[in-house]
Protein backbone atom coordinates (compact mmCIF):
# COMPACT_ATOMS: atom_id res chain seq x y z
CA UNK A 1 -13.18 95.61 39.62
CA UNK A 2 -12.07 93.93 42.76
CA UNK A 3 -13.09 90.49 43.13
CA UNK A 4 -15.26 89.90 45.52
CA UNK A 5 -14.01 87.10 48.33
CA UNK A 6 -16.22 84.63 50.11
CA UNK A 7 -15.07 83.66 53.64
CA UNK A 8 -17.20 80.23 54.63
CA UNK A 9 -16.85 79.58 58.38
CA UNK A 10 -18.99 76.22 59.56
CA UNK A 11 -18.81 76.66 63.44
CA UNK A 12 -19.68 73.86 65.90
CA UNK A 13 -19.00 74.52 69.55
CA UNK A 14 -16.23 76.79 69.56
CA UNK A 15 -16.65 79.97 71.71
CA UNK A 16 -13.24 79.60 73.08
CA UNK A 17 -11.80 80.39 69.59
CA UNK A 18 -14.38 81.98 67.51
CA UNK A 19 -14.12 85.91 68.44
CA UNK A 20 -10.30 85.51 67.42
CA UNK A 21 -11.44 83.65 64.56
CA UNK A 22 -14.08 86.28 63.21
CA UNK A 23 -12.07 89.08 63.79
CA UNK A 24 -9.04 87.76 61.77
CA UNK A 25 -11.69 88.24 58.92
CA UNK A 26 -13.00 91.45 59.92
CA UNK A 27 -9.18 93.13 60.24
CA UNK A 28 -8.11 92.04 56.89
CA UNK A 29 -6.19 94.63 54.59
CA UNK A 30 -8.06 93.52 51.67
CA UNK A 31 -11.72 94.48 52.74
CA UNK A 32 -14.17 93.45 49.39
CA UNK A 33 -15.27 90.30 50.95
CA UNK A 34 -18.28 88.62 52.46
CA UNK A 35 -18.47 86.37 55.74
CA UNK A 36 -20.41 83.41 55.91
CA UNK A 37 -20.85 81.82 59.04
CA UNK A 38 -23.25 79.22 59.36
CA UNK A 39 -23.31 77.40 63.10
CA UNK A 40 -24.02 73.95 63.12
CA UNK A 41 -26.43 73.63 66.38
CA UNK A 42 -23.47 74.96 69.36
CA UNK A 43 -24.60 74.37 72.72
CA UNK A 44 -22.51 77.04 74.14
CA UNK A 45 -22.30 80.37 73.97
CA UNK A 46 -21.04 80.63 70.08
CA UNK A 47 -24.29 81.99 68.43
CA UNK A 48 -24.56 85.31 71.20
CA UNK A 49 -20.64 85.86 70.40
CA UNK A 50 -21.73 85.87 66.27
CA UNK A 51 -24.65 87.87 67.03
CA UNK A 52 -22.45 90.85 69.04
CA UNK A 53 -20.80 91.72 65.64
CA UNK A 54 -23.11 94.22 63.48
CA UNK A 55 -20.78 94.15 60.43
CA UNK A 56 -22.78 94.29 57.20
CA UNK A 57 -20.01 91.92 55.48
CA UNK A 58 -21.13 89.02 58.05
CA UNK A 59 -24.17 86.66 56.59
CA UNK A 60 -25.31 84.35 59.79
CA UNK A 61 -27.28 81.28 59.61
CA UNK A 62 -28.12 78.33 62.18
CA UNK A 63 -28.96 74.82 61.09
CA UNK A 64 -31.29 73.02 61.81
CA UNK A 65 -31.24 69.97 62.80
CA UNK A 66 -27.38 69.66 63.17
CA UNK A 67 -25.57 68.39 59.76
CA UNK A 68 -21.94 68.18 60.32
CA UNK A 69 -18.95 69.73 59.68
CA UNK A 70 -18.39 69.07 55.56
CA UNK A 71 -21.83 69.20 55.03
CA UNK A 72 -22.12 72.68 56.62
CA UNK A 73 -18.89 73.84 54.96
CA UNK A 74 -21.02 72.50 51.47
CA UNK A 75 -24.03 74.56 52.73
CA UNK A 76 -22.14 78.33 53.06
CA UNK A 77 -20.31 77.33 49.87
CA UNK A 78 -23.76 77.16 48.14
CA UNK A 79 -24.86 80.91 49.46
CA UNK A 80 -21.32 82.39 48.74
CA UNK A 81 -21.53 85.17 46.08
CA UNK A 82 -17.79 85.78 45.55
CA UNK A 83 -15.39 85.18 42.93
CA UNK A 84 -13.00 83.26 45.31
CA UNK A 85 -14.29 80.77 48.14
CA UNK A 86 -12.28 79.97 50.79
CA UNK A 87 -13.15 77.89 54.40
CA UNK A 88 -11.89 79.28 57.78
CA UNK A 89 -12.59 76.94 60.49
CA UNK A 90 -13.90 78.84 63.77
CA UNK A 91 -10.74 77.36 66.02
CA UNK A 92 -8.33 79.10 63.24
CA UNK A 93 -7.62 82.19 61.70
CA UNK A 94 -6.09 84.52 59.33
CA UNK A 95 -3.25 86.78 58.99
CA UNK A 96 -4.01 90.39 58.41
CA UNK A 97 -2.43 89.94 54.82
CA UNK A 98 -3.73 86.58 53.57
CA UNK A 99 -7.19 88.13 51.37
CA UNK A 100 -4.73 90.81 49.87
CA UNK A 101 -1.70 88.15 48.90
CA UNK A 102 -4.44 85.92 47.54
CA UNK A 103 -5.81 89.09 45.35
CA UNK A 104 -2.66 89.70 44.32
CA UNK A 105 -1.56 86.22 42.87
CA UNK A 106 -5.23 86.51 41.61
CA UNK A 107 -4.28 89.30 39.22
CA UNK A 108 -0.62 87.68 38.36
CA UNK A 109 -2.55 84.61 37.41
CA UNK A 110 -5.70 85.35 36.64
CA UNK A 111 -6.22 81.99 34.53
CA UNK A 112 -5.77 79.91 37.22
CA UNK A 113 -8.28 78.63 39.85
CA UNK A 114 -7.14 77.04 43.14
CA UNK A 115 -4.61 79.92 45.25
CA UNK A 116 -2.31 78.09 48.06
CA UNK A 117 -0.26 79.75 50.96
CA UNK A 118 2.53 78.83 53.51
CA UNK A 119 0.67 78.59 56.98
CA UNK A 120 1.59 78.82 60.71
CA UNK A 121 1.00 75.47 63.42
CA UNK A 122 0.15 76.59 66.49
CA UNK A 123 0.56 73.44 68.29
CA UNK A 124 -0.94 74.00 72.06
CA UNK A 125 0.92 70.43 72.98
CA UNK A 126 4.04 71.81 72.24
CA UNK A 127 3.64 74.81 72.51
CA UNK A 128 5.07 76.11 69.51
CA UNK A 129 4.61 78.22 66.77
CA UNK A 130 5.99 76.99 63.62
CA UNK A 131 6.02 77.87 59.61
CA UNK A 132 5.29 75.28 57.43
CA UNK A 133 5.63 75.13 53.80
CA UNK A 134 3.70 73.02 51.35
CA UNK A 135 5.51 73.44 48.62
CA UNK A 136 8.96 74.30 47.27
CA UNK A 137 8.75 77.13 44.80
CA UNK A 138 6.11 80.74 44.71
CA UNK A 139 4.25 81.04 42.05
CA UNK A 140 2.86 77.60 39.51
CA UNK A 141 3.26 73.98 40.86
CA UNK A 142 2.35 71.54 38.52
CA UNK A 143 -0.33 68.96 38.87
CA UNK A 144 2.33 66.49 38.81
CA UNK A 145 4.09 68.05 42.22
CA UNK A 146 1.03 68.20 43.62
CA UNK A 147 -0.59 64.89 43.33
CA UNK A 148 2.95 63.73 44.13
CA UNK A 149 3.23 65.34 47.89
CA UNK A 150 -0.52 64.67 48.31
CA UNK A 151 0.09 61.21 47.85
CA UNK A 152 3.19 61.09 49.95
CA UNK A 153 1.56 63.22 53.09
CA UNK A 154 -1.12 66.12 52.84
CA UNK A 155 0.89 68.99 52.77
CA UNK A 156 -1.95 71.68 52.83
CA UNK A 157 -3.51 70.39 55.88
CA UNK A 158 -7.49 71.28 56.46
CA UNK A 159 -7.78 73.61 53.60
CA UNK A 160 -7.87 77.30 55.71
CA UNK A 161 -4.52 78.23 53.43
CA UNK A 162 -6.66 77.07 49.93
CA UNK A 163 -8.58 79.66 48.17
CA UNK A 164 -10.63 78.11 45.13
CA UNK A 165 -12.13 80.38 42.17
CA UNK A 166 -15.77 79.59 42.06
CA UNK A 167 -15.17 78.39 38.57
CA UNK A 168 -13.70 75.24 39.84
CA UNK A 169 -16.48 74.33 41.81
CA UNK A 170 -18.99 74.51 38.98
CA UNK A 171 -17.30 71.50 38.21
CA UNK A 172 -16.44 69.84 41.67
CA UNK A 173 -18.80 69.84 44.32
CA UNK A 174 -16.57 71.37 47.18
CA UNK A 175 -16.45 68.43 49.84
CA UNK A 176 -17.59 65.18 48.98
CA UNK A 177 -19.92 63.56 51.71
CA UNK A 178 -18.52 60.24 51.15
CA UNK A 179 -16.02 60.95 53.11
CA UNK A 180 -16.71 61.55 56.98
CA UNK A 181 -12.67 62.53 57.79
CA UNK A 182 -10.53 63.46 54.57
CA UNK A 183 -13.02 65.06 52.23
CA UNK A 184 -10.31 67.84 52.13
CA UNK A 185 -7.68 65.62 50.95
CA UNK A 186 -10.27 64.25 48.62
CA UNK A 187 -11.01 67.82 47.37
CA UNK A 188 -7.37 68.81 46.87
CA UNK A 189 -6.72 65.40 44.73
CA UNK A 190 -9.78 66.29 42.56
CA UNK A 191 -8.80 69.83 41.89
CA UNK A 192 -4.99 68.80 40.90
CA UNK A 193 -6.43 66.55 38.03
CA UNK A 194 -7.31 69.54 36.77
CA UNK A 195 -5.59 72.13 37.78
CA UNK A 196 -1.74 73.70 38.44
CA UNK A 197 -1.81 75.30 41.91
CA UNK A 198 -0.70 78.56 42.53
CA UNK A 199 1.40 78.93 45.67
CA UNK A 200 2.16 82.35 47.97
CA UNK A 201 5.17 81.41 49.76
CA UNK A 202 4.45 83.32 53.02
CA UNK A 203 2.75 82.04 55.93
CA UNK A 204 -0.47 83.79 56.15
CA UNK A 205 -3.00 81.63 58.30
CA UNK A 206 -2.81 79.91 61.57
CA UNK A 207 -3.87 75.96 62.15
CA UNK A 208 -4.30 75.99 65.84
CA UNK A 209 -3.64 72.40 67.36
CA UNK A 210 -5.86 71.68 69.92
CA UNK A 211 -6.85 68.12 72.37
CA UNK A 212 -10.08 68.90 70.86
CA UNK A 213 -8.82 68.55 67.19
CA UNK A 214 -11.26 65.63 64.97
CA UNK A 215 -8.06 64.68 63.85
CA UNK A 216 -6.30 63.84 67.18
CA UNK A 217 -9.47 61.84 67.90
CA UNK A 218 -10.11 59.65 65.03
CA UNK A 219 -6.53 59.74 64.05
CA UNK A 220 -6.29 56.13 62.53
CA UNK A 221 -9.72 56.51 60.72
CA UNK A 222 -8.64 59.63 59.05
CA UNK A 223 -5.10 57.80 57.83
CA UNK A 224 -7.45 54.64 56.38
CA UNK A 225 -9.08 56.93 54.58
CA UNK A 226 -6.80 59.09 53.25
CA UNK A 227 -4.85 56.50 52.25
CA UNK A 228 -7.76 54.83 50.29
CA UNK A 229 -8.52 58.77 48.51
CA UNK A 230 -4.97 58.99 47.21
CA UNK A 231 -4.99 55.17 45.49
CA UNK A 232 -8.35 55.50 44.17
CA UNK A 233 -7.17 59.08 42.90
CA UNK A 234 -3.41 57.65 41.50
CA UNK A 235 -4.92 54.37 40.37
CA UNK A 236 -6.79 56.50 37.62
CA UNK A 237 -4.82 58.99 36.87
CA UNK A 238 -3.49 60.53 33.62
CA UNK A 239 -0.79 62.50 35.05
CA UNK A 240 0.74 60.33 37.08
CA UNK A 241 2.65 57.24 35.62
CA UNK A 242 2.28 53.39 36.83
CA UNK A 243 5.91 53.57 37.54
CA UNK A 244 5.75 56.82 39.72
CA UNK A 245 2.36 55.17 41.58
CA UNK A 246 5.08 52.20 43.12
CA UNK A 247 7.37 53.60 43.63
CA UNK A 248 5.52 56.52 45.48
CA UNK A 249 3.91 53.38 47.36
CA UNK A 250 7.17 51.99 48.59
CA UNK A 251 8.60 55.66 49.51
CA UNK A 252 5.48 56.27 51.65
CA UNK A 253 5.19 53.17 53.45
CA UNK A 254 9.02 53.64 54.74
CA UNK A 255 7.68 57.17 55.47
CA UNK A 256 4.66 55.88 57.26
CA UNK A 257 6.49 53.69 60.07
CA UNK A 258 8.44 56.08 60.89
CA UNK A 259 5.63 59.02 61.23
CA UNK A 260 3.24 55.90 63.31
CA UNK A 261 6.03 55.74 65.86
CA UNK A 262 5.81 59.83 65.78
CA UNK A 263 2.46 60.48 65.99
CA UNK A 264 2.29 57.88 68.67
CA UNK A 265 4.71 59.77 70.86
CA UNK A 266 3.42 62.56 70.76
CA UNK A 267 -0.25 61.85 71.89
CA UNK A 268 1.40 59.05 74.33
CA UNK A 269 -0.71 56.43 72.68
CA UNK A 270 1.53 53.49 72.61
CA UNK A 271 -1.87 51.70 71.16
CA UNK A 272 -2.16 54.49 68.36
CA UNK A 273 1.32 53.54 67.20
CA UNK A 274 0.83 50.04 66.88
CA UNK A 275 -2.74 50.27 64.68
CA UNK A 276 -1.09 52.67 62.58
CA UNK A 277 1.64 49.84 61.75
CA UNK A 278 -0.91 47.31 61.52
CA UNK A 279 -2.91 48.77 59.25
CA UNK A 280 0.41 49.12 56.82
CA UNK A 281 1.44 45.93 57.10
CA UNK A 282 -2.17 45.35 55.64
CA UNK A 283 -2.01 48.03 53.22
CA UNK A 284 1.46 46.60 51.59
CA UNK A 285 1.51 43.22 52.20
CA UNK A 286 3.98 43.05 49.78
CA UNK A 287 6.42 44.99 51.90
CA UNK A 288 5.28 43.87 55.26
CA UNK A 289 9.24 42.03 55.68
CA UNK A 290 10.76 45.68 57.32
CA UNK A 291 12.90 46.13 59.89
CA UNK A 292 12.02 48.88 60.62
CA UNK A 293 8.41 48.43 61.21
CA UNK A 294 9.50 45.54 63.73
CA UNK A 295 12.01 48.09 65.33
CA UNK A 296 8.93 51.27 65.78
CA UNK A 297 6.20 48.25 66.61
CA UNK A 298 8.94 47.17 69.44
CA UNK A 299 9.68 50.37 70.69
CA UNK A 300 6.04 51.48 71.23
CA UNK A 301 5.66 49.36 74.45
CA UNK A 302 8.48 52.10 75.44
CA UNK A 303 6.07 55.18 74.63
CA UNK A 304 4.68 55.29 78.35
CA UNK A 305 7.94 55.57 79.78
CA UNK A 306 9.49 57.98 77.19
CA UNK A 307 6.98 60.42 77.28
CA UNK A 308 7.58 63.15 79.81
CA UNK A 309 7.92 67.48 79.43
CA UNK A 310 11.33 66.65 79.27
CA UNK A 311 11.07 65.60 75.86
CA UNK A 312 8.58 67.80 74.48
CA UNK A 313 11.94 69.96 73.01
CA UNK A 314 13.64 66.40 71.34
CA UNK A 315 10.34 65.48 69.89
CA UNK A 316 10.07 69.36 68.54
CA UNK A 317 13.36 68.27 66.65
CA UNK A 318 12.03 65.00 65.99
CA UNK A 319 9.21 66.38 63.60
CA UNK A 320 10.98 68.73 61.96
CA UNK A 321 13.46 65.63 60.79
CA UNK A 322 10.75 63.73 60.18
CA UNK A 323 9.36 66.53 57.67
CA UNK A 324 12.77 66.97 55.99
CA UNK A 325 13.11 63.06 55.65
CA UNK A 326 9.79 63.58 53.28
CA UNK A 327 11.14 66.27 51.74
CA UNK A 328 13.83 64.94 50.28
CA UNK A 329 12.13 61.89 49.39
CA UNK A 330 9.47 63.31 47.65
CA UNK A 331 11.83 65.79 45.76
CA UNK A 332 13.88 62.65 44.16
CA UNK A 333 10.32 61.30 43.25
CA UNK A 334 9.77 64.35 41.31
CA UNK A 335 13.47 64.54 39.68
């Protein structure tokens, strides 16, 4: 029998995406699924735009008062009936293909539990629409590779690319509420203590980067607490050694300079740039002597002046090399 797929979409606000969104479910090739949407209070038009489609696959529900995103995410997970779970947020979407490649590594591995494609950035800054790739190899990644790259820089992103088997969340509640900004990377770190990931080496879904992103605005508060997930995640566990833990510490601090200048550039936030190396100077006090963080920290009072259209193309480049640089170091980590 086919498995039956649950599609969990928390929406808040988003009637400029959401049709797009709904109808990436709705046009799937793989067509046993279910669609929860659950809206989260909108004060625009978002709940007439759910209500126009008739589809018997689509389950609505409003909340009441509003709860938030991971808590409404939590909520849809809880009235999901499927085999598989899986979270689209309402300002992404799917490829036509994605429920059918995920069925299909289902059956190849049908002992496994958490299901991982290659996805698509839509980056509305840039505009540009790239591939990216979370991992190296199709098919099993070991919990060791994955609590590696998680460690060294989320790779998976906000979970639209991650299908889970509802067997694995019988034993992890889905998003911990702990955690107001990187519950995902919380989630991903849980489910690698216990599981291998399987990975579809295709790019199937679309992150659409927006100025109305959570993560552009709290940007720094999301890094803090990441960063505090993956230690408190490494610091206990049984897959990854003491001696991988530091040196995975001093590979991602180098890492981390260089991305604070980045990430600072791109958002022309000169003040962005410096917090971020601030708060890793805290982080690693041991390793606060760099010359490179005083060479990014120095050239941040330049980020005004840099920034232009001009260099939207160079700073393109400039994240793509920035990507490769953690390639590489993660993959002589994992040698």
């Amino acid at each position: 029998m086919k498995p039956l797929i649950s599609v969990c979409m928390p929406n808040h606000n988003y009637e400029r995406f959401i049709r797009e969104s709904i109808e990436s479910v709705l046009n799937q090739t793989y067509e046993n699924f279910e669609l929860i949407i659950i809206d989260d209070c909108s004060t625009d038009n978002s709940v007439n735009i759910i209500k126009s489609y008739k589809d018997p696959r689509i389950k609505f529900h409003q909340n009441e008062p509003n709860m938030g995103g991971y808590r409404t995410a939590n909520k849809a997970i809880s009235l999901a009936k499927g085999d598989l779970i899986a979270i689209l947020h309402t300002d992404d979407k799917y490829g036509p293909h994605f429920l059918e490649e995920i069925v299909k590594a289902y059956n190849k591995f049908p002992h496994h539990k958490v299901f991982v494609t290659a996805i698509y950035n839509q980056d509305s800054l840039l505009g540009n629409l790239f591939p990216d790739y979370p991992f190296k190899t199709e098919g099993i990644v070991s919990q060791k590779e994955v609590l590696t790259r998680l460690a060294y820089e989320n790779p998976i992103g906000n979970g639209i690319n991650v299908v889970v088997h509802k067997d694995a969340l019988d034993k992890n509640d889905f998003y911990n509420l702990e955690y107001k900004y990187a519950a995902d990377h919380d989630l991903y770190m849980r489910l690698a203590q216990q599981y291998d990931f399987i990975y579809i080496n295709k790019p199937l879904t679309y992150y659409r980067r927006h100025e109305i992103n959570l993560t552009n605005r709290v940007f720094l508060e999301m890094i803090k607490e990441g960063h505090g997930i993956c230690n408190k995640h490494l610091s206990n566990s049984k897959i990854i050694s003491t001696d991988l833990h530091r040196k995975l510490i001093r590979t991602q601090y180098k890492s981390m300079i260089n991305k604070a200048f980045y990430i600072g550039f791109k958002y022309n936030s000169p003040s962005l740039t410096r917090d971020l190396l601030k708060f890793f100077k805290d982080a690693y006090p041991e390793l606060k002597y760099s010359y490179n963080w005083y060479l990014m920290y120095t050239l941040s009072f330049l980020i005004n002046n840099l920034s232009s259209k001009l260099l939207t193309k160079p700073l393109f480049k400039l994240g793509r090399y920035y990507r490769m640089y953690i390639t590489r170091n993660v993959e002589a980590l994992l040698k």
